[in-house]
N, C-alpha and C. Protein backbone atom coordinates (compact mmCIF):
# COMPACT_ATOMS: atom_id res chain seq x y z
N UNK A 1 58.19 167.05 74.26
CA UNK A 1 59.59 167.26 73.98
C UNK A 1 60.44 166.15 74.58
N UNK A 2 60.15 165.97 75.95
CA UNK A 2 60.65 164.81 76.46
C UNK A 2 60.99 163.01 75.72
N UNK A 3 59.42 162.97 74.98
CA UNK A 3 59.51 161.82 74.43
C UNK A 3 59.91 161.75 72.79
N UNK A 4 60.58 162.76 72.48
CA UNK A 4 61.61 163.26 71.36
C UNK A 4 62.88 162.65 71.49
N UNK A 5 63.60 163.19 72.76
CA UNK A 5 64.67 163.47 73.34
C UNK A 5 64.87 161.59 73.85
N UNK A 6 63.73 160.69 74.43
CA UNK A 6 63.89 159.74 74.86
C UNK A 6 64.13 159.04 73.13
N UNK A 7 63.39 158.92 72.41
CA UNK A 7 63.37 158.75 71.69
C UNK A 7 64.82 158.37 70.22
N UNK A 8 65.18 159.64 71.02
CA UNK A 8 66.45 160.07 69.91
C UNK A 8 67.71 159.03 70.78
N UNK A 9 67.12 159.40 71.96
CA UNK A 9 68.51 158.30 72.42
C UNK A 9 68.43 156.81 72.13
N UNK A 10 67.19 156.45 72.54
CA UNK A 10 66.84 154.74 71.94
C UNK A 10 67.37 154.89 70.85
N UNK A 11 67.60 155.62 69.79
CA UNK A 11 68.13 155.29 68.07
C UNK A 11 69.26 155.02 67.99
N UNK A 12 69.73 155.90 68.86
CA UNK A 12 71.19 156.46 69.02
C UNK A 12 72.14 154.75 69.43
N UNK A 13 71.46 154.46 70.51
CA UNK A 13 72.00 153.37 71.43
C UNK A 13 71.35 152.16 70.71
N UNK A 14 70.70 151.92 69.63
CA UNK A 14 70.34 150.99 69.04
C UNK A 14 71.53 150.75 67.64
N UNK A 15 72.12 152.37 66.84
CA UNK A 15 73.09 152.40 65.88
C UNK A 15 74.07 152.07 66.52
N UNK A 16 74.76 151.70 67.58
CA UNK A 16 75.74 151.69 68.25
C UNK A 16 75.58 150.15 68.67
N UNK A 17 74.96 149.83 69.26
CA UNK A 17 74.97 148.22 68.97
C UNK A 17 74.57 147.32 67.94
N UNK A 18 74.63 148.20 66.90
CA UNK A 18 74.71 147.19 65.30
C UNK A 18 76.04 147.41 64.73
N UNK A 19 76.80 149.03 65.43
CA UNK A 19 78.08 148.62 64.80
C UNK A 19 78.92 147.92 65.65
N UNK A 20 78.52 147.80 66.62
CA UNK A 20 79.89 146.78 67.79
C UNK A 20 79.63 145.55 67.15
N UNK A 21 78.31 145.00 67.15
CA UNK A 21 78.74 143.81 66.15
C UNK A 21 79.28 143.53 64.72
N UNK A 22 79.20 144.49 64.12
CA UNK A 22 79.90 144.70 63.07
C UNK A 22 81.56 144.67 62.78
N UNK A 23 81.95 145.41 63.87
CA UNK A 23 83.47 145.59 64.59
C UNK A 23 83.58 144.53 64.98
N UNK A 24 82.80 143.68 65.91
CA UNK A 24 83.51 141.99 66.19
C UNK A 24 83.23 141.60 65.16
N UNK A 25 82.88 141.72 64.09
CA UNK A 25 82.74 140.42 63.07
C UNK A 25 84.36 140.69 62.30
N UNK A 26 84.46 142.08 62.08
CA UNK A 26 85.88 142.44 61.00
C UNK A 26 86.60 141.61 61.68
N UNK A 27 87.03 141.78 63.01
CA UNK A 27 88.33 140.79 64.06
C UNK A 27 88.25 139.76 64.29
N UNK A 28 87.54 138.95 63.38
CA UNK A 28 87.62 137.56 63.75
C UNK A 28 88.68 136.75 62.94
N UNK A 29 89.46 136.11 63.20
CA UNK A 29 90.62 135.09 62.54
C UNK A 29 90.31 133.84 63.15
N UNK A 30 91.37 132.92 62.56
CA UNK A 30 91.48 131.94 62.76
C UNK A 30 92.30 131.38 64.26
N UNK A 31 91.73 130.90 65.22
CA UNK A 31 92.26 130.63 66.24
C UNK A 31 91.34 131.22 67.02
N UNK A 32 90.34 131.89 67.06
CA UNK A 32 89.85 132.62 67.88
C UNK A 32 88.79 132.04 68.69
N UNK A 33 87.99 131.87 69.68
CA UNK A 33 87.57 130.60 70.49
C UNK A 33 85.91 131.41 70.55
N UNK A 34 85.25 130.70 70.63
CA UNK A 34 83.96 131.07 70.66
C UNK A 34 83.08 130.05 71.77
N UNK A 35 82.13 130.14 72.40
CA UNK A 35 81.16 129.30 73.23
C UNK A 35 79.76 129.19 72.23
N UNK A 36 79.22 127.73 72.24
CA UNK A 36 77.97 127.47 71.88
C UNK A 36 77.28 127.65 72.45
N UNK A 37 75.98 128.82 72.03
CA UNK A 37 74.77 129.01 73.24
C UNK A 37 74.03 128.07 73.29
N UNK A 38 72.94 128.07 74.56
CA UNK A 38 71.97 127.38 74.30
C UNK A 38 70.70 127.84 73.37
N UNK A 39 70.03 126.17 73.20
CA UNK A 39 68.86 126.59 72.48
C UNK A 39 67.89 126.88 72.60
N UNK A 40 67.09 128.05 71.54
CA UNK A 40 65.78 128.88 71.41
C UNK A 40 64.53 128.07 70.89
N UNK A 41 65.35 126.81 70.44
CA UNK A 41 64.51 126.19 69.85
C UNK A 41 64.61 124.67 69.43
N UNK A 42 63.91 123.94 68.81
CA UNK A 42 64.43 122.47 68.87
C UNK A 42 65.91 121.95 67.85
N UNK A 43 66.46 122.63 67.46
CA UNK A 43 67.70 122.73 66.55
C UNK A 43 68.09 124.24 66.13
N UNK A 44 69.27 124.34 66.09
CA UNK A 44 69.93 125.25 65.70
C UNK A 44 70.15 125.93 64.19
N UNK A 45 70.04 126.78 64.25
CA UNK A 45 69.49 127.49 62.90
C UNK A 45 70.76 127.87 62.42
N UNK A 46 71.77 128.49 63.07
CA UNK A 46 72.65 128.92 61.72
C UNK A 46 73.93 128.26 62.16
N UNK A 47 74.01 127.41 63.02
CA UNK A 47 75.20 126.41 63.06
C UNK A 47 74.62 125.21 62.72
N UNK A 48 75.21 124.89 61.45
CA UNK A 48 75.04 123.65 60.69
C UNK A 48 75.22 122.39 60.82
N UNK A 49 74.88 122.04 62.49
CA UNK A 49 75.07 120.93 62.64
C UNK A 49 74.40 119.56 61.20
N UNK A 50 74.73 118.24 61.52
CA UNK A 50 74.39 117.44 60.62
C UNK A 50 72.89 117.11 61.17
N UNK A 51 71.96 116.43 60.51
CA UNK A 51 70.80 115.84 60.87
C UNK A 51 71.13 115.34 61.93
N UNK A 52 69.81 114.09 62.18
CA UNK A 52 70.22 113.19 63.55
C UNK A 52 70.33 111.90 62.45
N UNK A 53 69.79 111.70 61.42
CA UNK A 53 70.07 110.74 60.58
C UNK A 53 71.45 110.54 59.83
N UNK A 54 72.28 111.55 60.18
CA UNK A 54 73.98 111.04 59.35
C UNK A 54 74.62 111.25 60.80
N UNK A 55 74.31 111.51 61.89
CA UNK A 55 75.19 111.29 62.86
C UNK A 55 74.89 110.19 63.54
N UNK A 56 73.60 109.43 63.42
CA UNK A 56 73.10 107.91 63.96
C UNK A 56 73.78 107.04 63.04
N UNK A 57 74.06 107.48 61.71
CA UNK A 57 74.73 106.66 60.39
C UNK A 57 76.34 106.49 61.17
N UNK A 58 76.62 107.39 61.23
CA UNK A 58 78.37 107.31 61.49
C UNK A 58 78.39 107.31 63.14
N UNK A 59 77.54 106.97 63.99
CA UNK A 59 77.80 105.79 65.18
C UNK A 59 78.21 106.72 66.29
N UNK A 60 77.12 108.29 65.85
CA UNK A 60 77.55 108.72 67.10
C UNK A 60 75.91 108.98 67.60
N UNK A 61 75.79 109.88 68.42
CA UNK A 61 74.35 109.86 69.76
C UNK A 61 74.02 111.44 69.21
N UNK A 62 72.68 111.86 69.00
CA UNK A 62 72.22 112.58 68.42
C UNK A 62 71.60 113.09 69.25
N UNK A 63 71.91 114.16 70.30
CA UNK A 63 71.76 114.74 71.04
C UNK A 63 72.17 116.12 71.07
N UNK A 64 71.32 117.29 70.56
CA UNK A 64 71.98 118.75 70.22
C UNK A 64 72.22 119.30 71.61
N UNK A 65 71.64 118.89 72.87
CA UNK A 65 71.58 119.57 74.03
C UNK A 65 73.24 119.85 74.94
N UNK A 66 73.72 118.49 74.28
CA UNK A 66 75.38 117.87 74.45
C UNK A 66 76.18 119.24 73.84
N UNK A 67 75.55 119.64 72.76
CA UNK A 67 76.66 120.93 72.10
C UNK A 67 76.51 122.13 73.16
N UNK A 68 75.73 122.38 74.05
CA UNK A 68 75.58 123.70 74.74
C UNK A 68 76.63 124.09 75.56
N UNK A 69 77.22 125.06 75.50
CA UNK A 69 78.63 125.43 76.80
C UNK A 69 79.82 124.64 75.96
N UNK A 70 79.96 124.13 75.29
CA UNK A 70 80.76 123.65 74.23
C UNK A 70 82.02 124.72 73.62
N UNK A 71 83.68 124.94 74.44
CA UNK A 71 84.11 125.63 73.57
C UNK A 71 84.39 125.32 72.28
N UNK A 72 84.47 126.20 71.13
CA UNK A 72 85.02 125.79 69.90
C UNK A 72 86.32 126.97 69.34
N UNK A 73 87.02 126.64 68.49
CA UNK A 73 87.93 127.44 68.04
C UNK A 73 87.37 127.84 66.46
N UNK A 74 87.86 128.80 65.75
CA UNK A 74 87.58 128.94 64.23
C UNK A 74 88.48 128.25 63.45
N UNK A 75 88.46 127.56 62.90
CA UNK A 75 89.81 126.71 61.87
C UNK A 75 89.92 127.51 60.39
N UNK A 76 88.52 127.94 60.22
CA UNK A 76 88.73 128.96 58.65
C UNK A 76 87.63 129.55 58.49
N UNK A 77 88.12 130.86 57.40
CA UNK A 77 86.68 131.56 57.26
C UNK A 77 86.60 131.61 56.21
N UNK A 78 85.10 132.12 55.60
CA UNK A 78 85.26 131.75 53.72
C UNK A 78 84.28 133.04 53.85
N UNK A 79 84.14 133.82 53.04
CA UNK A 79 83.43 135.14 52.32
C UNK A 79 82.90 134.81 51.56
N UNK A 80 81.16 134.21 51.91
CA UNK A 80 80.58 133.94 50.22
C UNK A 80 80.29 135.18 49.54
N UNK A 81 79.42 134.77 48.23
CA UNK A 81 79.25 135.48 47.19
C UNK A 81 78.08 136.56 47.84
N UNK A 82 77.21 136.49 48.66
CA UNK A 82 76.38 136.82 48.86
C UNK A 82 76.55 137.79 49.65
N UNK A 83 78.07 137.95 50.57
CA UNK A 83 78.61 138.74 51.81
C UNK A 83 78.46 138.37 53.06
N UNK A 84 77.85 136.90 53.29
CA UNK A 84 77.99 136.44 54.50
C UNK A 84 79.48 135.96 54.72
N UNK A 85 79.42 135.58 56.63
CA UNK A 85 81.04 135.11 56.45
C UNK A 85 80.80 133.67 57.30
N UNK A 86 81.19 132.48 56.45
CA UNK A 86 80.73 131.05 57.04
C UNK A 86 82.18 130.92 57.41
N UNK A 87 82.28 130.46 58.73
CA UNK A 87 83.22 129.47 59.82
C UNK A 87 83.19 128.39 59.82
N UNK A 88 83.98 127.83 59.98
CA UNK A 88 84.10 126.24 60.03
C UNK A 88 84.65 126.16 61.64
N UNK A 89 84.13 125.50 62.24
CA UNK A 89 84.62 125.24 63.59
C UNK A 89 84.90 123.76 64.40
N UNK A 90 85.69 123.65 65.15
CA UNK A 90 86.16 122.24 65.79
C UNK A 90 86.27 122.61 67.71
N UNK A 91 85.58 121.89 67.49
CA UNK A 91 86.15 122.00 69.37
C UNK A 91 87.47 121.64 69.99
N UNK A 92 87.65 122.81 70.94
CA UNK A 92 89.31 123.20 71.54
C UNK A 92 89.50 122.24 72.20
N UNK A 93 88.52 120.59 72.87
CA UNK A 93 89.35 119.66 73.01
C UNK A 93 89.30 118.52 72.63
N UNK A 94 89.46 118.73 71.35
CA UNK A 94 89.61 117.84 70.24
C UNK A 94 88.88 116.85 70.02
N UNK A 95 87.89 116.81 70.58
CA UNK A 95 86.89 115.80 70.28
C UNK A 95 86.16 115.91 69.21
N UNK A 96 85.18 115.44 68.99
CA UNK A 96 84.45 115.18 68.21
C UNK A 96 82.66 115.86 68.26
N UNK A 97 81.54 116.71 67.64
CA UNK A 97 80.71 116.88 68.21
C UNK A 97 79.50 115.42 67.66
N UNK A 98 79.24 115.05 68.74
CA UNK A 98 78.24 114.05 68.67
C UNK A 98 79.01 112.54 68.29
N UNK A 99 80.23 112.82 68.58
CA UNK A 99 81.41 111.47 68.88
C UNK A 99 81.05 111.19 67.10
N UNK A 100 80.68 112.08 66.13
CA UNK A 100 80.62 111.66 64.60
C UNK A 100 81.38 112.88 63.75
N UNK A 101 81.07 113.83 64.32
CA UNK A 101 81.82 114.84 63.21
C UNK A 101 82.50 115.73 63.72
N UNK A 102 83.79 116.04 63.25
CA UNK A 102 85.16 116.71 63.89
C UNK A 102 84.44 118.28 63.50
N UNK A 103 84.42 118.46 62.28
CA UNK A 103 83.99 119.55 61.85
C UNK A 103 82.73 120.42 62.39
N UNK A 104 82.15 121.46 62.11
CA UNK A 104 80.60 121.86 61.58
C UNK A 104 80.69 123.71 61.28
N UNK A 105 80.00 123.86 60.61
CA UNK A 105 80.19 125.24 59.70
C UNK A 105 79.28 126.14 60.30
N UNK A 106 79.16 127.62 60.48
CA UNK A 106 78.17 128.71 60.84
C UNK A 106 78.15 130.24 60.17
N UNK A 107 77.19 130.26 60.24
CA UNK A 107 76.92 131.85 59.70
C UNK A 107 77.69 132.31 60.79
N UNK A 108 78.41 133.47 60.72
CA UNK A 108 79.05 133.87 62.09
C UNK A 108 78.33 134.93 62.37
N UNK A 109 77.89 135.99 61.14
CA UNK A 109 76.99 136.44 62.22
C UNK A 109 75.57 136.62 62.48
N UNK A 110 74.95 135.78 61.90
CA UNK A 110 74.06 135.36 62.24
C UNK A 110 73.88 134.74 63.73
N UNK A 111 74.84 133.72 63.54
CA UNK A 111 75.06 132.86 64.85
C UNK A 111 75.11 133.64 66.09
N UNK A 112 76.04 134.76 65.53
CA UNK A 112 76.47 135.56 67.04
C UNK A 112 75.08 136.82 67.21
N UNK A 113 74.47 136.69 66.20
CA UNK A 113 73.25 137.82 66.75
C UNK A 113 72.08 137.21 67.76
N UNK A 114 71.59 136.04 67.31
CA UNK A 114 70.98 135.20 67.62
C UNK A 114 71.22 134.46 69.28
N UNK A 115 73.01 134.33 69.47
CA UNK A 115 73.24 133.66 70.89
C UNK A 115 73.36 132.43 70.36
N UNK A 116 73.81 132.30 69.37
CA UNK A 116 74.26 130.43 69.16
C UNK A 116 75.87 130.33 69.69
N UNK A 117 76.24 131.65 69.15
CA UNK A 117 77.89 131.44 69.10
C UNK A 117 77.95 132.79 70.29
N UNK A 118 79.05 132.54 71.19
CA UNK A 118 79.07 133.78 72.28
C UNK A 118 80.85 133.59 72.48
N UNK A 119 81.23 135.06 71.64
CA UNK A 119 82.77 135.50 71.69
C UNK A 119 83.22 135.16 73.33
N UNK A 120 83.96 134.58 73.36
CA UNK A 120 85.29 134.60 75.07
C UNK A 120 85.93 135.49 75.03
């Protein structure tokens, strides 16, 4: 009976942290500041950084380790067809990531399930 009861609560507390992320995803606008996690792996999967071959092209240093702890702001959001919601993001001090591209785009929540992107 016990391992019913344990049971039922693991479900319980597992539906409840799929809708809190769900709830941060509705509140996200434009202006809203996010941190780049670090990486799980040798490149980042749902923040779209560029290759290392178009950021060596346009004369900047291709180094993904440089993006980690990185604040960024949201500049826009787009609703594809599919029901994901892609961000476009710029860092809050105005630089540049990889001294080549102002821009770079993310699954948001993908990003934020994963620990690429971590709400402030």
């Amino acid at each position: 009976m016990i391992k019913y009861a344990i049971a039922l609560l693991f479900s319980i507390s597992v539906m409840n942290a799929q809708e809190s992320v769900n709830q941060k995803l509705t509140n996200i606008e434009i202006g809203d500041v996010f941190e780049i996690g670090k990486l799980k792996s040798i490149t980042y999967k749902h923040i779209n950084f560029p290759r290392a071959n178009f950021i060596i092209k346009r004369g900047g240093i291709a180094n993904y380790k440089r993006a980690e702890g990185e604040r960024v702001v949201v500049v826009s959001i787009k609703e594809k067809k599919d029901g994901t919601t892609q961000v476009n993001l710029k860092r809050t001090d105005g630089g540049r990531f990889f001294g080549s591209h102002a821009v770079v785009s993310a699954d948001l929540k993908e990003a934020l399930e994963s620990g690429e992107l971590e709400i402030l």
